[in-house]
Protein backbone atom coordinates (compact mmCIF):
# COMPACT_ATOMS: atom_id res chain seq x y z
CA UNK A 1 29.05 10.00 -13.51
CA UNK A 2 27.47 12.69 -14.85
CA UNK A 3 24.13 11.47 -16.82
CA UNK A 4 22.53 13.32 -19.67
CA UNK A 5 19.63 11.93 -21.61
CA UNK A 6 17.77 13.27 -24.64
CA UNK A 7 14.75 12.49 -27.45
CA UNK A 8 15.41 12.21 -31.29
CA UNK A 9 14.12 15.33 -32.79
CA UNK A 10 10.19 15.37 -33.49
CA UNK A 11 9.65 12.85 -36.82
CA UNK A 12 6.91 12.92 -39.65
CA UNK A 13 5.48 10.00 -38.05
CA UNK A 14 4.72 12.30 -34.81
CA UNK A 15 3.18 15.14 -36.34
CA UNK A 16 0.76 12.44 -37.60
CA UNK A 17 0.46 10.14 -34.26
CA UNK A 18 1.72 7.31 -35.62
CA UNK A 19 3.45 4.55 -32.81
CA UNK A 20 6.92 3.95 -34.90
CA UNK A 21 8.30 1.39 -32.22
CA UNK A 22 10.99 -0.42 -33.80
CA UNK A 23 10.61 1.67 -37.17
CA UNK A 24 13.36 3.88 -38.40
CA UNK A 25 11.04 7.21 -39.02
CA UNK A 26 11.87 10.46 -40.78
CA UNK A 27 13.60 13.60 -38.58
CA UNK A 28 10.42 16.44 -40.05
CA UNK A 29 12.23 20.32 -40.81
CA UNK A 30 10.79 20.97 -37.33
CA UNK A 31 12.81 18.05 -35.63
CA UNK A 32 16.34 18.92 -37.76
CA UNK A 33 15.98 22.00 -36.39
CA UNK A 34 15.24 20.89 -32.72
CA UNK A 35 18.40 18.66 -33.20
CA UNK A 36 20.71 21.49 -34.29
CA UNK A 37 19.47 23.41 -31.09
CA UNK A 38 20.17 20.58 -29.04
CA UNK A 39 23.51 20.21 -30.58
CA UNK A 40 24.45 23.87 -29.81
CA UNK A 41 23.27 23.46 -26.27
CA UNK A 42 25.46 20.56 -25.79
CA UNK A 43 28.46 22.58 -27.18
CA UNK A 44 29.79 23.29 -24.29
CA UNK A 45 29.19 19.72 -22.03
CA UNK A 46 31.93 18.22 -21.41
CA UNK A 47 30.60 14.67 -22.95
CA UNK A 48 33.37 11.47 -22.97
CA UNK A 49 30.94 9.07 -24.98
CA UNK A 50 27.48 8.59 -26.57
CA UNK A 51 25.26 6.32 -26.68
CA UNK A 52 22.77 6.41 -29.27
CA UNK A 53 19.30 4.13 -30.81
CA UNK A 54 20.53 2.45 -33.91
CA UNK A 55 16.81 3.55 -35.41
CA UNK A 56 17.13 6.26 -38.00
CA UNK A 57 15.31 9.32 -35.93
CA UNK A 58 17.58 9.01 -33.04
CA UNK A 59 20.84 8.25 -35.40
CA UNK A 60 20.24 11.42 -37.18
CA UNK A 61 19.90 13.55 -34.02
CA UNK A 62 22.87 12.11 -32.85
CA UNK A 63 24.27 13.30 -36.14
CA UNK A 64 23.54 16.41 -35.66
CA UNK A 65 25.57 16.54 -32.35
CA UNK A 66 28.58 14.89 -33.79
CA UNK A 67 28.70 18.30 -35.62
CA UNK A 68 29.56 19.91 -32.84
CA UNK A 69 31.35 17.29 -30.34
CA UNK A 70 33.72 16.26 -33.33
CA UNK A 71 36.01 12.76 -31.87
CA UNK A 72 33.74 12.07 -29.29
CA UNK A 73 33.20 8.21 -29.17
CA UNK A 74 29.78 6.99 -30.27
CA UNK A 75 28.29 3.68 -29.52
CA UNK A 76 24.97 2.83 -31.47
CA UNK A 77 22.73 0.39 -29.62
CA UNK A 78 19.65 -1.79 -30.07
CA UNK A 79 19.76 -1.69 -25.94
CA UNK A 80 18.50 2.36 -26.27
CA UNK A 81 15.58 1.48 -28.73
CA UNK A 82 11.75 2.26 -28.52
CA UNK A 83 9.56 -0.38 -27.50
CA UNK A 84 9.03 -2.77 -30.41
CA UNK A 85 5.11 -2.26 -30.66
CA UNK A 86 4.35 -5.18 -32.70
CA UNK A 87 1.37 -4.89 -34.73
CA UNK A 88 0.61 -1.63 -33.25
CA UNK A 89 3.51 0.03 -34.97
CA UNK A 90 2.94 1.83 -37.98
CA UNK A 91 -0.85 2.54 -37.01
CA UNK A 92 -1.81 5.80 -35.44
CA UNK A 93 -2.41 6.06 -31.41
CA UNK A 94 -6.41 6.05 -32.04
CA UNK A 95 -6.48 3.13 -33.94
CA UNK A 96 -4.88 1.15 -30.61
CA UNK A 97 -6.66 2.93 -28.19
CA UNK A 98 -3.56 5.26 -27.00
CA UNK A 99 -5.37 8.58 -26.34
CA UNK A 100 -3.59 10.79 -24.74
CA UNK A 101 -5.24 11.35 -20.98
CA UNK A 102 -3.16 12.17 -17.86
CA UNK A 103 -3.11 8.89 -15.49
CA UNK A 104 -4.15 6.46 -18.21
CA UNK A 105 -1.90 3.17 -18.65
CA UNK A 106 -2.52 2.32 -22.94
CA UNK A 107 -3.62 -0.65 -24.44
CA UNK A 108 -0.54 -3.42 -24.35
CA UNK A 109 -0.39 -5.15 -27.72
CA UNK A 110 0.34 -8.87 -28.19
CA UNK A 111 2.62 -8.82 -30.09
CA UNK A 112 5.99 -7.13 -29.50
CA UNK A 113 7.47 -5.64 -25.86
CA UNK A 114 5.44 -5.37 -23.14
CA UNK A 115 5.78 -2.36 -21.07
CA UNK A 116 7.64 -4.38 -18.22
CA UNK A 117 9.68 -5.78 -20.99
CA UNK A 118 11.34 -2.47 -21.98
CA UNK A 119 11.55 -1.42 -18.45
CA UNK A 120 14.15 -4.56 -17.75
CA UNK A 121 15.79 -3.44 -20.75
CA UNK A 122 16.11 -0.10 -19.71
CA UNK A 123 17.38 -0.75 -16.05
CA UNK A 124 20.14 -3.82 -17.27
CA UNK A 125 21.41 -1.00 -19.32
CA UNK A 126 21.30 1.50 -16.29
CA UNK A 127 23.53 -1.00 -14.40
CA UNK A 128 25.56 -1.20 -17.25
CA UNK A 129 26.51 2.81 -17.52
CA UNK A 130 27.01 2.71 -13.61
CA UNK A 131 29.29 -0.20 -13.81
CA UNK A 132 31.48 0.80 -16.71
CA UNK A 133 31.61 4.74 -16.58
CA UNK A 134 31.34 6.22 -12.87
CA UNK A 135 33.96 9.06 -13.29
CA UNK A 136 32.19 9.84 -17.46
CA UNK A 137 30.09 12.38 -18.81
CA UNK A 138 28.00 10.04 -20.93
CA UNK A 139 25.22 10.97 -23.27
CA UNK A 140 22.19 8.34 -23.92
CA UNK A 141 20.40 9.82 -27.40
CA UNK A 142 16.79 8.04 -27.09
CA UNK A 143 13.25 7.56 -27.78
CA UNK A 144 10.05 9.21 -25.58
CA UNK A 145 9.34 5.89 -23.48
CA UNK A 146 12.43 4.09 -22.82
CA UNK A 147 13.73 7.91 -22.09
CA UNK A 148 11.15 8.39 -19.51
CA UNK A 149 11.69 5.05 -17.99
CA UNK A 150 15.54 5.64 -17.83
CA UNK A 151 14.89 8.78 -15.75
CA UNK A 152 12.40 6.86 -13.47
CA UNK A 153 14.78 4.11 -12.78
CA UNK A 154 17.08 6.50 -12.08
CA UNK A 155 15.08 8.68 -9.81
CA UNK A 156 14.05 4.89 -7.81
CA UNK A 157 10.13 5.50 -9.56
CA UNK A 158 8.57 2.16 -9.92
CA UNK A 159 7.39 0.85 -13.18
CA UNK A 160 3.54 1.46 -12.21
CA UNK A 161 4.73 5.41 -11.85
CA UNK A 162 6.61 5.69 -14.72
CA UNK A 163 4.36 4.46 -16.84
CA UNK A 164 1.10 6.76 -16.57
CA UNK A 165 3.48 9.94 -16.70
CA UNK A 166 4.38 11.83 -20.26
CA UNK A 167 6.99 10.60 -22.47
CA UNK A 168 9.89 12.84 -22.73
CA UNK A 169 9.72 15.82 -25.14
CA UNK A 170 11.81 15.83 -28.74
CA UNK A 171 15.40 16.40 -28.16
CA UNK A 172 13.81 17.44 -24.18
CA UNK A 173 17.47 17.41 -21.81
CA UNK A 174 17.50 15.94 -18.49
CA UNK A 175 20.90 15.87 -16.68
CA UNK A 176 21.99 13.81 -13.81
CA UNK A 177 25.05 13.85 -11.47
CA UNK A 178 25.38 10.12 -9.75
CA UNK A 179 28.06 9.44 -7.19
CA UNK A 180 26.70 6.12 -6.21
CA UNK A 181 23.32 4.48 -6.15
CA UNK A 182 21.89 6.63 -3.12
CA UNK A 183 23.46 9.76 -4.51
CA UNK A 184 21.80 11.10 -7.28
CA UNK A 185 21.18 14.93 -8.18
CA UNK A 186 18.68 16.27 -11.07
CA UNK A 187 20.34 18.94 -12.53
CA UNK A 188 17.26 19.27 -15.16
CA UNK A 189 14.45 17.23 -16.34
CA UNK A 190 12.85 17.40 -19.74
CA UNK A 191 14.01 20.70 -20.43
CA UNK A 192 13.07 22.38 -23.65
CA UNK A 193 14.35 25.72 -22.80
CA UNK A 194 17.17 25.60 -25.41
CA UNK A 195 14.48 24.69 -28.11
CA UNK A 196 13.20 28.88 -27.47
């Protein structure tokens, strides 16, 4: 199987650090244009299904790729959402105590999906692409922390690791080829490079 896994383009709600969790949020002109660049990068990849977030800010980047990968199947998917920050969503990352500092694990809230939570959700769904589509190119359209904890699982980083790195970047590309579970080659990780 070859893996590839992107961000929805960068949304109003980002610009203004606001945690949008389960929320549908709003693609800004700077993340439309991140998805179109994505979607020309992908031109070429030889992709056999998607797999998109049913939220609005990853549906519309998928969108944009559909553009140019015309017929190719597309599955959307509650399984490929952001955390569901309970009564943190909607409020910025200073009002819950999420500032930004290398190494820091944020403030859990009570409501909503813990972070081990997501992380089971994540992996089930790992186990899921390996089982159904070893010999597929398959493209999983996501959010910044589920994203990063799909590329941990894959990589065999532990939950405690995963956690206190960065989310993935806006429509960032990282590309994986898996033969089996042992077998696993980064092609790239959290590339921007086609955003430049």
């Amino acid at each position: 199987m070859k893996l590839y896994i992107t961000r929805h383009g960068e949304t109003i709600e980002n610009t203004k650090g606001i945690l949008q969790g389960h929320s549908e949020g709003t693609l800004s002109e700077k993340g439309v244009r991140q998805a179109e660049k994505l979607a020309r990068r992908l031109v070429d990849e030889p992709i056999d299904i998607i797999y998109s977030s049913d939220l609005g800010r990853a549906a519309h980047t998928t969108n944009a790729i559909m553009k140019v990968k015309p017929g190719t199947a597309v599955i959307y998917t509650p399984e490929l959402r952001e955390r569901d920050l309970g009564e943190f969503q909607g409020r910025t990352r200073e009002e819950c105590g999420w500032i930004k500092q290398s190494g820091k694990q944020y403030p859990e809230p009570e409501k909503g999906e813990k972070a081990a939570d997501v992380f089971n959700r994540a992996e089930k769904f790992y186990r899921y692409l390996l089982a159904k589509h070893v010999n597929d190119n398959v493209l999983l359209v996501s959010h910044g922390f589920i994203g990063k904890l799909l590329t941990g699982i894959i990589t065999g980083k532990t939950i405690d690791d995963i956690i206190i790195t960065e989310s993935l970047k806006n429509t960032s590309l990282s590309i994986y080829e898996i033969k089996k579970q042992a077998e696993i080659k980064t092609i790239i990780f959290d590339s921007t490079d086609h955003l430049f």
